[in-house]
C-alpha atoms as a PDB file:
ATOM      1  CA  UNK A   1       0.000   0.000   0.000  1.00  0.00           C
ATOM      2  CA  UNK A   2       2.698   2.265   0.600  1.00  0.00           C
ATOM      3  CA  UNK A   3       3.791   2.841  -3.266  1.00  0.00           C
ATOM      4  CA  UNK A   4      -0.497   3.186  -3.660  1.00  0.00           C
ATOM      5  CA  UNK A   5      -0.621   6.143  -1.794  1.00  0.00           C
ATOM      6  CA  UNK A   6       2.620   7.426  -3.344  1.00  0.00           C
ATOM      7  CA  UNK A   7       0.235   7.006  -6.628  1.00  0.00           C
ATOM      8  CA  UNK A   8      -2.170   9.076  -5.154  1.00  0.00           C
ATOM      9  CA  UNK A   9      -0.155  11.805  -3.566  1.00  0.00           C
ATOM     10  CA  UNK A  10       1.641  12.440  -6.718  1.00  0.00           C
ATOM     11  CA  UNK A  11      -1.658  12.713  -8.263  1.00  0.00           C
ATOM     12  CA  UNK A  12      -3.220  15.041  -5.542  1.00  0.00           C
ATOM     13  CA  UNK A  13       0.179  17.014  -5.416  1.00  0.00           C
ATOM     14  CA  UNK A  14      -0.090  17.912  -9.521  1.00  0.00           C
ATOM     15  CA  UNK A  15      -4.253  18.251  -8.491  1.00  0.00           C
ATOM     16  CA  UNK A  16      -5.536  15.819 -10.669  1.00  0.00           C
ATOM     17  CA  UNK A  17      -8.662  13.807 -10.887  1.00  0.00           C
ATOM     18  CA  UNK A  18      -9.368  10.628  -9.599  1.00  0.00           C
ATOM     19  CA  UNK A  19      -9.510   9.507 -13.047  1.00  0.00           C
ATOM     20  CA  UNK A  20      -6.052   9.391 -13.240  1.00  0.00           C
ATOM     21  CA  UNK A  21      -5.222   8.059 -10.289  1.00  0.00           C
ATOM     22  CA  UNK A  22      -7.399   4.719 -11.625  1.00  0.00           C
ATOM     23  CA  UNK A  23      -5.549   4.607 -14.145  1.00  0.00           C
ATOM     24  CA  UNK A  24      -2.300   4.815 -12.664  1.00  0.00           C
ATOM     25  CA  UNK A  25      -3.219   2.313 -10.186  1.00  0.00           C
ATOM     26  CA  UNK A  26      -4.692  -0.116 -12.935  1.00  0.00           C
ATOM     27  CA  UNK A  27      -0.987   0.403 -14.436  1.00  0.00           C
ATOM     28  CA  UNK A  28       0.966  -0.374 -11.431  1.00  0.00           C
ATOM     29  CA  UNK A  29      -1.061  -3.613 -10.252  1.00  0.00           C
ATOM     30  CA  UNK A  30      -1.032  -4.713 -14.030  1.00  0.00           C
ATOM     31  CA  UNK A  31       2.902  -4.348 -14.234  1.00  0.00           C
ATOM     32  CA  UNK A  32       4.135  -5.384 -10.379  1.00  0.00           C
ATOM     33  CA  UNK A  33       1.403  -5.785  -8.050  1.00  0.00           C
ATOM     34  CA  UNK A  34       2.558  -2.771  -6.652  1.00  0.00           C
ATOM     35  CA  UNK A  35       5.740  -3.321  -6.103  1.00  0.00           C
ATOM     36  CA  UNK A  36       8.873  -1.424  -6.979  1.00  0.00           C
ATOM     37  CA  UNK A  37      10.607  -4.276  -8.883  1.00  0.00           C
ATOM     38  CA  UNK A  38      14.424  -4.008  -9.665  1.00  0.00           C
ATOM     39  CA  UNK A  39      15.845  -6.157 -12.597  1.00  0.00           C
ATOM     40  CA  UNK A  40      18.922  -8.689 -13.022  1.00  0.00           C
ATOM     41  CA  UNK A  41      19.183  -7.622 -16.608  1.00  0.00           C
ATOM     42  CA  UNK A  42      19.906  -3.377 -14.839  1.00  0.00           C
ATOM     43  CA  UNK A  43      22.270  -4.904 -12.054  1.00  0.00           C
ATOM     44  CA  UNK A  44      22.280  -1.383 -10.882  1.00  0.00           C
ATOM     45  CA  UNK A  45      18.662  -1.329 -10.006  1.00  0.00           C
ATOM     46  CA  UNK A  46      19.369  -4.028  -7.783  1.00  0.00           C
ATOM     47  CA  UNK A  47      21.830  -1.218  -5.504  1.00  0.00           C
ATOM     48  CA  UNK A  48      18.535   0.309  -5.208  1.00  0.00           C
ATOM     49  CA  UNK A  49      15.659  -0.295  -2.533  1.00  0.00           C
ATOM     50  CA  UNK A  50      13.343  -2.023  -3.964  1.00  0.00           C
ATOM     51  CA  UNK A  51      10.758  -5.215  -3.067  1.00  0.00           C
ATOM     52  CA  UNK A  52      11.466  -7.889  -5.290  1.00  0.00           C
ATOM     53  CA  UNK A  53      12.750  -8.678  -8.998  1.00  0.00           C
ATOM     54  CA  UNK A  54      11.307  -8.797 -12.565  1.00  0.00           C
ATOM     55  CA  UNK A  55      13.139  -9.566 -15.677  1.00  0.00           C
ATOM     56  CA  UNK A  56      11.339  -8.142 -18.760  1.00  0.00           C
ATOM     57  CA  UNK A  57      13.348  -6.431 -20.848  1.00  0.00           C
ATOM     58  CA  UNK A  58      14.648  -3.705 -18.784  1.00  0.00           C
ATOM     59  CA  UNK A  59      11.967  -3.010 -17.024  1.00  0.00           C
ATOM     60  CA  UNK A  60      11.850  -1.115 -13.750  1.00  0.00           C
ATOM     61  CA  UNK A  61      10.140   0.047 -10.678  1.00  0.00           C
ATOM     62  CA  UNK A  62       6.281  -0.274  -9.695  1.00  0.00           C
ATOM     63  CA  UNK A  63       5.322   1.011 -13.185  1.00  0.00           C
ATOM     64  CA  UNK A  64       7.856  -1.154 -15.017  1.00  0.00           C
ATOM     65  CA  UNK A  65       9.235   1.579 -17.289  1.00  0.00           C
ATOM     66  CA  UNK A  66      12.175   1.644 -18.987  1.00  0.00           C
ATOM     67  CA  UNK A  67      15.525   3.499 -19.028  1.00  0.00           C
ATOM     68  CA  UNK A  68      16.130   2.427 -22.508  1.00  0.00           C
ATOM     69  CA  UNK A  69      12.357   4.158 -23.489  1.00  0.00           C
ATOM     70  CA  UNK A  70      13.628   7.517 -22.251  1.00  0.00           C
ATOM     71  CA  UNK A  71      11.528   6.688 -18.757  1.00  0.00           C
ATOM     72  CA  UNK A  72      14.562   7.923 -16.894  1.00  0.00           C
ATOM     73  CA  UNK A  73      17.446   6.731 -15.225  1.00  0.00           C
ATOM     74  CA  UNK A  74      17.701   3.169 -13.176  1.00  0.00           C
ATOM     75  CA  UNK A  75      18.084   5.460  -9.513  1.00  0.00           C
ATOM     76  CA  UNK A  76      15.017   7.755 -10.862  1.00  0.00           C
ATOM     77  CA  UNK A  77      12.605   4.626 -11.893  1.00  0.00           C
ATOM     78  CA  UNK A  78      13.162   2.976  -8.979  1.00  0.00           C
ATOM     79  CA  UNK A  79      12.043   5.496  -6.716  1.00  0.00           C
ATOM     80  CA  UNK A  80       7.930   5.484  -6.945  1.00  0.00           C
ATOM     81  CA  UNK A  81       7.948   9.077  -6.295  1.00  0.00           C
ATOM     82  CA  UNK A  82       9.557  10.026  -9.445  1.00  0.00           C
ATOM     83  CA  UNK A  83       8.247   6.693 -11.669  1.00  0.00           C
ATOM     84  CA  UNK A  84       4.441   7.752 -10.216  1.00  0.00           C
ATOM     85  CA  UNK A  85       5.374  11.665 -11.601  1.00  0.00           C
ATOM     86  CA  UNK A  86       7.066  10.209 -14.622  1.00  0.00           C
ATOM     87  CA  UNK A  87       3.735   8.206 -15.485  1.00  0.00           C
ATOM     88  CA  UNK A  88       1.097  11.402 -15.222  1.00  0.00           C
ATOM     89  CA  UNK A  89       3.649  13.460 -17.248  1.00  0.00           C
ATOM     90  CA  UNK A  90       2.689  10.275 -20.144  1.00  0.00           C
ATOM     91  CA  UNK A  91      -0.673  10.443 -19.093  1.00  0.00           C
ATOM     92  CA  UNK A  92      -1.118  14.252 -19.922  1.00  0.00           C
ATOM     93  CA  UNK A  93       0.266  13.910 -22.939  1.00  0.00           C
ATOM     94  CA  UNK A  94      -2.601  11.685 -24.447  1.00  0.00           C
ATOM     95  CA  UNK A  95      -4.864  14.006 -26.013  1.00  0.00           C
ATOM     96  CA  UNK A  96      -7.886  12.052 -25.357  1.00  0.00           C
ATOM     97  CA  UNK A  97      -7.029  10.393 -22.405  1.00  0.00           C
ATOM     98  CA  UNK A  98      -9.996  11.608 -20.313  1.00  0.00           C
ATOM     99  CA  UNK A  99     -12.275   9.988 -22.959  1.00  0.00           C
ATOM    100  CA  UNK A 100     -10.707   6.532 -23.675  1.00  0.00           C
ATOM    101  CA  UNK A 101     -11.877   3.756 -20.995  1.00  0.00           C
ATOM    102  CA  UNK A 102      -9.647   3.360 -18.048  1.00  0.00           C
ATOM    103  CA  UNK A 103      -7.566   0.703 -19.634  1.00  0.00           C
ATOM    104  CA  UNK A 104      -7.108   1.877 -23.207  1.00  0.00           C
ATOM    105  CA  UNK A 105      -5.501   5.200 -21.394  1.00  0.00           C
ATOM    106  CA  UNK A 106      -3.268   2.855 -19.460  1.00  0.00           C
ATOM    107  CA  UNK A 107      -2.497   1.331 -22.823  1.00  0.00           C
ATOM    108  CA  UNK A 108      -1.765   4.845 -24.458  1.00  0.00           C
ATOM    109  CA  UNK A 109       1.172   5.459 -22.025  1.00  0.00           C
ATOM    110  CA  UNK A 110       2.723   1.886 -21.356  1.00  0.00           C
ATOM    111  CA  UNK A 111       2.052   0.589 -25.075  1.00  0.00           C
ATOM    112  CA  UNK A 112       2.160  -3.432 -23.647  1.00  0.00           C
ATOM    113  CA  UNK A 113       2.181  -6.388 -25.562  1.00  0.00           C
ATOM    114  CA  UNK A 114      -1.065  -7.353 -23.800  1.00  0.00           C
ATOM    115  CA  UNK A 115      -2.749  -4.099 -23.809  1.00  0.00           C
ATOM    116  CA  UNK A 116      -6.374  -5.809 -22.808  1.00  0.00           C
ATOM    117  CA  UNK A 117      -4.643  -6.638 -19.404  1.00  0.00           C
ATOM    118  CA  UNK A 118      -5.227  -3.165 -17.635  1.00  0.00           C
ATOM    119  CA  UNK A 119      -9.097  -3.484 -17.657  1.00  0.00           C
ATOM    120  CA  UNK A 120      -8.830  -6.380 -15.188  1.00  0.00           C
ATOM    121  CA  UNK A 121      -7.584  -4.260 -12.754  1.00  0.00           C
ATOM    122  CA  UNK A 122     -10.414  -1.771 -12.770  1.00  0.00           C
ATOM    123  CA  UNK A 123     -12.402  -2.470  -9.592  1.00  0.00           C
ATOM    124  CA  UNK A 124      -9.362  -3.100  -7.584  1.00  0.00           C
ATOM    125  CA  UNK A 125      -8.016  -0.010  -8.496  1.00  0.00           C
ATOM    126  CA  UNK A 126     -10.714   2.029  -7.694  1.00  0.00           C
ATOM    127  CA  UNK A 127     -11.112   0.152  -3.704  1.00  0.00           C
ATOM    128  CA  UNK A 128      -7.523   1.316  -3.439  1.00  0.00           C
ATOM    129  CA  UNK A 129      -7.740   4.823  -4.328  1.00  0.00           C
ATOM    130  CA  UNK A 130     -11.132   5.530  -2.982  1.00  0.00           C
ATOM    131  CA  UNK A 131      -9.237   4.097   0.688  1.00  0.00           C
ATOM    132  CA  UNK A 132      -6.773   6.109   0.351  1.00  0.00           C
ATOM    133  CA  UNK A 133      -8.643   9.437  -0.659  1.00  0.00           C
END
């Protein structure tokens, strides 16, 4: 729960809706469960706190975004803070985000190979943020 209600700090912090917070949190239990995931393949991610290991690509942090994708650096998407911040800054940049469903807007920023995957998340994302609003 903690890197949740980093999600929805950020999100109150830059004053937006709870729209994007869903779909933020759809995104980050969709990629980790939540969890701010360092990588073997980025053996410097693994200097970093984090709570567990992935191995996809590069992939890092609770967002699994990549330094190699212009995300940032390993130290910056492992801290949820920034990776949460680095995610609306994508978000905002979808012109229609605020129309598309929940998990087509994830889709938009994270471009996944299984892009239908967000939408699971949906009611689980919204008991999370609405506890922690």
């Amino acid at each position: 729960m903690n890197n949740a209600a980093v999600i929805v700090r950020i999100a109150r912090e830059r004053k937006l809706p709870r729209r994007a917070m869903l779909v933020a949190m759809m995104t980050g239990l969709q990629e980790s469960s939540l969890r701010n995931l360092a990588n073997p393949k980025v053996p410097a991610s693994l200097d970093e706190p984090n709570e567990g290991s992935g191995e996809n690509f590069d992939s890092l942090g609770v967002f699994q975004q990549r330094p190699s994708q212009g995300w940032g650096t390993v130290a910056q998407l492992m801290d949820p803070r920034y990776a949460a911040g680095a995610f609306y800054e994508r978000l905002l940049r979808v012109a229609d985000w605020e129309t598309k469903s929940l998990g087509d807007a994830a889709q938009a920023v994270q471009r996944s190979g299984v892009p239908d995957a967000y939408a699971g998340h949906e009611d689980r994302a919204a008991e999370v943020v609405d506890a922690l609003l």
